[in-house]
C-alpha atoms as a PDB file:
ATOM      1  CA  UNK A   1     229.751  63.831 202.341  1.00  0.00           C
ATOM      2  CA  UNK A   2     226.283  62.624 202.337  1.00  0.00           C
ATOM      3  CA  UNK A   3     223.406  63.031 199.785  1.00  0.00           C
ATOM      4  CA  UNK A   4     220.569  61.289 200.937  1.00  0.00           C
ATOM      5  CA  UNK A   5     219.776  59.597 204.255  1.00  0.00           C
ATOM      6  CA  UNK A   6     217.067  57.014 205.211  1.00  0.00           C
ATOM      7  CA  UNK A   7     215.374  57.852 208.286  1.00  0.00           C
ATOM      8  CA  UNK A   8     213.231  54.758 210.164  1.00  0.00           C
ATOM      9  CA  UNK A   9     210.486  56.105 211.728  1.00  0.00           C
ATOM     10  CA  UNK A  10     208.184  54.219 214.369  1.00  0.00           C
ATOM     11  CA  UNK A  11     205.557  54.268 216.726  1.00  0.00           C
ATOM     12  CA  UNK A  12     208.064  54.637 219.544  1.00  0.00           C
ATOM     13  CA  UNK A  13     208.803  57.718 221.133  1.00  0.00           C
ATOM     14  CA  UNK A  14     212.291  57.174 221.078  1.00  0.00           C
ATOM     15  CA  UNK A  15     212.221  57.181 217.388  1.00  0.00           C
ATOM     16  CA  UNK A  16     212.001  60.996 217.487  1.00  0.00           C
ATOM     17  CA  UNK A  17     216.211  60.682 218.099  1.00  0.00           C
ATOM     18  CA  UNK A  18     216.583  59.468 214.577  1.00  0.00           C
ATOM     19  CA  UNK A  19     214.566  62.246 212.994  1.00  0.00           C
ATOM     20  CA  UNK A  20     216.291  65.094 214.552  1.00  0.00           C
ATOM     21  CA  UNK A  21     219.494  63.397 213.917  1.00  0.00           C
ATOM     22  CA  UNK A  22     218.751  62.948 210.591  1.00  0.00           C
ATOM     23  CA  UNK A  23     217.389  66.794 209.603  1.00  0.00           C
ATOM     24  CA  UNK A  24     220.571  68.152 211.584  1.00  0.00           C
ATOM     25  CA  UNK A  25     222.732  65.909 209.698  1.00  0.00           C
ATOM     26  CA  UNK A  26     220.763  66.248 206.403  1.00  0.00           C
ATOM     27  CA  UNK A  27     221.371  70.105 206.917  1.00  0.00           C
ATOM     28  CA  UNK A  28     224.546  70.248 207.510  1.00  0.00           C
ATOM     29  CA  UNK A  29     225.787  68.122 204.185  1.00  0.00           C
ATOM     30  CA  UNK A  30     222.770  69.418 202.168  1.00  0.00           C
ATOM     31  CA  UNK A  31     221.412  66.412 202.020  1.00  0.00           C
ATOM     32  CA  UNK A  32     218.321  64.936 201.174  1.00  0.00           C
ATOM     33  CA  UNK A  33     215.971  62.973 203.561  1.00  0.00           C
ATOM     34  CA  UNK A  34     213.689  59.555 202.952  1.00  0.00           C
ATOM     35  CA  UNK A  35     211.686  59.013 205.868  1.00  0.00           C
ATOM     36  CA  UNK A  36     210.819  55.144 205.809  1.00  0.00           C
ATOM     37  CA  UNK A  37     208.077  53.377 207.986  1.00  0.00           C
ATOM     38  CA  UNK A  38     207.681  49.553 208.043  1.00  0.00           C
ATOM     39  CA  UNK A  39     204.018  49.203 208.836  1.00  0.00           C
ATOM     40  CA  UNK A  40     203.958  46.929 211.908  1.00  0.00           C
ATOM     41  CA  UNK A  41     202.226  43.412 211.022  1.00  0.00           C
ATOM     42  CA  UNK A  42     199.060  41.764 212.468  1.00  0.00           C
ATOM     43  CA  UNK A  43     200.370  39.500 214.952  1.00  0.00           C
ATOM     44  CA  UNK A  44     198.164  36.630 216.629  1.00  0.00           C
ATOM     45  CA  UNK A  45     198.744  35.996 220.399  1.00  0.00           C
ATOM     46  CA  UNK A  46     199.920  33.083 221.307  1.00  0.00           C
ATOM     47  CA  UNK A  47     198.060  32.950 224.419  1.00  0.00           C
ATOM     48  CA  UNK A  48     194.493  31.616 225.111  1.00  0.00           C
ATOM     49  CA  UNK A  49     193.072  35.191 224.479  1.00  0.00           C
ATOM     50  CA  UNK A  50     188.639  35.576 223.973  1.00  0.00           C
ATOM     51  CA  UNK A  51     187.624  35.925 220.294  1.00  0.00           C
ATOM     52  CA  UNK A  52     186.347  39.295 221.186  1.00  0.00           C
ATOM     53  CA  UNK A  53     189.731  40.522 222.716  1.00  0.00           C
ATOM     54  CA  UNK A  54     191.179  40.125 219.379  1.00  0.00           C
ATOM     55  CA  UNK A  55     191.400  43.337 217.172  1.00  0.00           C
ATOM     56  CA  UNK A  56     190.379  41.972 213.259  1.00  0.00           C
ATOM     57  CA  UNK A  57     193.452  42.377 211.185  1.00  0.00           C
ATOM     58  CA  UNK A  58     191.461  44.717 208.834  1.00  0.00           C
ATOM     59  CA  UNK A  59     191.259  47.342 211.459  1.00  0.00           C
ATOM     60  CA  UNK A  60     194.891  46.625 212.880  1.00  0.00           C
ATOM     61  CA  UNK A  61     195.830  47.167 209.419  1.00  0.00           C
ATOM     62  CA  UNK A  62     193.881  50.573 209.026  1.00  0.00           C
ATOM     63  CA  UNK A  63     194.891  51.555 212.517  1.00  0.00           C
ATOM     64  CA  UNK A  64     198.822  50.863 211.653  1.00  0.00           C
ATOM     65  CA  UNK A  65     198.417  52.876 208.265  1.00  0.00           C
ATOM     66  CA  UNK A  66     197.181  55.433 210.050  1.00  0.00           C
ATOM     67  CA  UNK A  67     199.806  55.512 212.609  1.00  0.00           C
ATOM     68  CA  UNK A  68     202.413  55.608 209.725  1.00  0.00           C
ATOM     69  CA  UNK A  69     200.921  58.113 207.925  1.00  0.00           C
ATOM     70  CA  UNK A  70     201.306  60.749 210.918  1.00  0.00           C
ATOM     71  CA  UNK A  71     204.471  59.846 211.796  1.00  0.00           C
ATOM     72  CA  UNK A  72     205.565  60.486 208.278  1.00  0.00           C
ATOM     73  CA  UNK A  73     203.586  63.970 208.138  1.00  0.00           C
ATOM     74  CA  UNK A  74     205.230  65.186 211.562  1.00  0.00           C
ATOM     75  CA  UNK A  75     208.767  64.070 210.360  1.00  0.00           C
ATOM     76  CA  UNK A  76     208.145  65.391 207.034  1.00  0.00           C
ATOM     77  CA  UNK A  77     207.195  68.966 208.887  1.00  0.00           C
ATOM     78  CA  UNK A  78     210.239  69.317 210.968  1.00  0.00           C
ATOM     79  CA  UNK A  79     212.550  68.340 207.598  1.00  0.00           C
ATOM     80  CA  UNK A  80     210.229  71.527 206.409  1.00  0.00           C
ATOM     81  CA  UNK A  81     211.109  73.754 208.999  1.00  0.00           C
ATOM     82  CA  UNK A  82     214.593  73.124 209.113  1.00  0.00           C
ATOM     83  CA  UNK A  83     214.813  73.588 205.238  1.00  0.00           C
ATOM     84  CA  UNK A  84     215.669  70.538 204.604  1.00  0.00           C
ATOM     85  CA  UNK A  85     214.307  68.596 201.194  1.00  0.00           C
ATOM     86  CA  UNK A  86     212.418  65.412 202.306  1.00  0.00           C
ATOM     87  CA  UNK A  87     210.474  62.609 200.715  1.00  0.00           C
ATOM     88  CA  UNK A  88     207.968  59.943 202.632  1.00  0.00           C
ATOM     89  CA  UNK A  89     207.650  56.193 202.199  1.00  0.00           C
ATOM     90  CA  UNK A  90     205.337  53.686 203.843  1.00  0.00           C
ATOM     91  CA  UNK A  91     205.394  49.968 203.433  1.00  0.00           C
ATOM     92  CA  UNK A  92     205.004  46.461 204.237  1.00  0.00           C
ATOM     93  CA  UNK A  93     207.350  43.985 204.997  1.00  0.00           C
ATOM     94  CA  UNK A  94     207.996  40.484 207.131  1.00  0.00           C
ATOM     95  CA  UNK A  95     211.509  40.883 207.175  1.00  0.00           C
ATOM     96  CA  UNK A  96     212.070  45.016 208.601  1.00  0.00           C
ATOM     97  CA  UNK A  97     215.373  44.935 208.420  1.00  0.00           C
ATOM     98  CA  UNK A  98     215.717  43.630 204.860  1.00  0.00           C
ATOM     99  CA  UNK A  99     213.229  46.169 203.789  1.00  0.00           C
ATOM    100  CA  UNK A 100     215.117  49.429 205.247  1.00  0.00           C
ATOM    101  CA  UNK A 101     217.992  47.478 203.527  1.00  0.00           C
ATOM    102  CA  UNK A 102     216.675  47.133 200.251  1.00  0.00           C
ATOM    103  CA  UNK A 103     214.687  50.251 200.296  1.00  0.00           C
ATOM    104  CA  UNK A 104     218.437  52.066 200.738  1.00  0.00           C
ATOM    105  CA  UNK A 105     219.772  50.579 197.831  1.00  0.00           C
ATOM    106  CA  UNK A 106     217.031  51.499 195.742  1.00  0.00           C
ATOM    107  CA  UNK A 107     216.675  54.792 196.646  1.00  0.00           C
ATOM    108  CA  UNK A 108     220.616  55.322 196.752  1.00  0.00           C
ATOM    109  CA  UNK A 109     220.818  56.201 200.091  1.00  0.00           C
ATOM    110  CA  UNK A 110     224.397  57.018 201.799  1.00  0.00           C
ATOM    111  CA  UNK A 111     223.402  56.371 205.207  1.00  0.00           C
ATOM    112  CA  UNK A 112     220.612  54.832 207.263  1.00  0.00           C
ATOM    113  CA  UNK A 113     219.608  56.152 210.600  1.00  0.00           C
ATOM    114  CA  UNK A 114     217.413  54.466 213.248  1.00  0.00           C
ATOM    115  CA  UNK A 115     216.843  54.785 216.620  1.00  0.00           C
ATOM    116  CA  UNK A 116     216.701  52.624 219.641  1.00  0.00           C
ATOM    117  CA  UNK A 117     215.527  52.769 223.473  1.00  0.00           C
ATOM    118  CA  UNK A 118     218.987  51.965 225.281  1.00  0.00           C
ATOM    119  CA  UNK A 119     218.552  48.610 225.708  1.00  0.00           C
ATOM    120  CA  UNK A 120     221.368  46.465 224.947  1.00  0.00           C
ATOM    121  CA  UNK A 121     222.263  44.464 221.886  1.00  0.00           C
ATOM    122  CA  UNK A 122     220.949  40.582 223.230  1.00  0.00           C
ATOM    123  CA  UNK A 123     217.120  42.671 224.256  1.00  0.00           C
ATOM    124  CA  UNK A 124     217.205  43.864 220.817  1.00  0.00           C
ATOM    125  CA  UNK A 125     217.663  40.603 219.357  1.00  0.00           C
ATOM    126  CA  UNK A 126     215.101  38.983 221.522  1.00  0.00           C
ATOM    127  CA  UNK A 127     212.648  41.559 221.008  1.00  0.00           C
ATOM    128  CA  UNK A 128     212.741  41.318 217.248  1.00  0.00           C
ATOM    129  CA  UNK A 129     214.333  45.016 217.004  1.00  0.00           C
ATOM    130  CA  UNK A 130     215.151  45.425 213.227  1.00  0.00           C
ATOM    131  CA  UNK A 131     218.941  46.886 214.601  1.00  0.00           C
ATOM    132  CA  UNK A 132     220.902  43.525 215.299  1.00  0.00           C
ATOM    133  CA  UNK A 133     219.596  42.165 211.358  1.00  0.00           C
ATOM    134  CA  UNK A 134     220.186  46.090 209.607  1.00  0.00           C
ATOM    135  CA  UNK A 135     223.782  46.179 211.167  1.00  0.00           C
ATOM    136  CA  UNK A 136     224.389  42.408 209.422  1.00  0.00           C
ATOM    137  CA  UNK A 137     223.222  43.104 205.553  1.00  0.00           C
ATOM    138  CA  UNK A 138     223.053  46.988 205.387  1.00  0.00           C
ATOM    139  CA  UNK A 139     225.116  47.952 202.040  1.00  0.00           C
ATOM    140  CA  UNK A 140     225.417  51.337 204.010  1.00  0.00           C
ATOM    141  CA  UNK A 141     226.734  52.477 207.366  1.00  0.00           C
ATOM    142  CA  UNK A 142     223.854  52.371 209.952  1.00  0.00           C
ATOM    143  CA  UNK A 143     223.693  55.221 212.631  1.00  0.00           C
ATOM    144  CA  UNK A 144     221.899  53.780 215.762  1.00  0.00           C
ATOM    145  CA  UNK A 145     220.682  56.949 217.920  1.00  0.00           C
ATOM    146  CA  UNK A 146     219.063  57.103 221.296  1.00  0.00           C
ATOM    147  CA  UNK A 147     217.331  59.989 222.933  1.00  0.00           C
ATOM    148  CA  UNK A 148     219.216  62.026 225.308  1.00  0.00           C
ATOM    149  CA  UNK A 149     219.695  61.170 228.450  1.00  0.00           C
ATOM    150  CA  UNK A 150     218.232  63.625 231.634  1.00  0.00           C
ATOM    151  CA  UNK A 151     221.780  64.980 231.508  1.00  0.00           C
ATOM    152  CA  UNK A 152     221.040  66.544 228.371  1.00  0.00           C
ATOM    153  CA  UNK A 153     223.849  64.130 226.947  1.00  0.00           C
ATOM    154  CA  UNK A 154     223.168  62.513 223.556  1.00  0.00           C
ATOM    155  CA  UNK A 155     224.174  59.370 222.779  1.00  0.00           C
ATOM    156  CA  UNK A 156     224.532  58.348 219.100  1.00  0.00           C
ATOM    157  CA  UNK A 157     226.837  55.214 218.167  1.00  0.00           C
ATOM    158  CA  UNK A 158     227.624  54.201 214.318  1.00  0.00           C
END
């Protein structure tokens, strides 16, 4: 059923649901994996904050590379293990959700996967989650995961 699934990855532990959901799905259908991070963007405080409390965007920049980078390598590693073919992109965007959007189309994905920390859909939107923009203009059906629960129940909702 599916070929190819994007994967969003970020500095959130509760992104870990969407990479195991996406290396048990990808090997079940055979599929192939794209594991996509949106490097996070150099934001200035609003607040009457020092001069020397602000991080330079240079190193926020390296720092979030970095960040991306691992997260990437670790996903990439469990795909690995599993057996499961994978592939790694990392870029920069303003708009998140337009980029997971686009970069499904280009790379002919079937299905993009992304993961979120429970909270519900008007905190997303207020929080600038990429979820509540993705489910408006994805060309593809989006699978929203969460971790499980202490139950040991797993929530995933599509």
């Amino acid at each position: 059923m599916y070929d190819k699934l994007l994967v969003c990855l970020s500095a959130h532990p509760h992104a870990q649901a969407a990479v195991q959901h996406g290396v048990k799905l990808a090997a079940v259908h055979g599929a192939e994996l794209l594991f996509l991070h949106v490097l996070a963007q150099h934001a200035l405080p609003i607040a009457d904050i020092p001069p020397a409390a602000l991080e330079p965007p240079e190193d926020f920049q390296v720092a979030s590379r970095e960040v991306g980078q691992r997260l990437l390598a670790a996903a990439m590693r469990e795909a690995e293990r599993a057996g499961v073919m994978s592939n790694r992109c990392l870029t920069t965007a303003s708009d998140e959700a337009a980029c997971i959007a686009d970069t499904a189309v280009r790379h002919r994905c079937d299905l993009i996967i992304i993961a979120t920390e429970g909270r519900n859909a008007v905190m997303r939107l207020l929080t600038g989650c990429a979820i509540p923009g993705l489910i408006t203009i994805a060309p593809v059906p989006v699978l929203i995961c969460r971790m499980p629960e202490t139950g040991g129940r797993n929530a995933c909702k599509a």
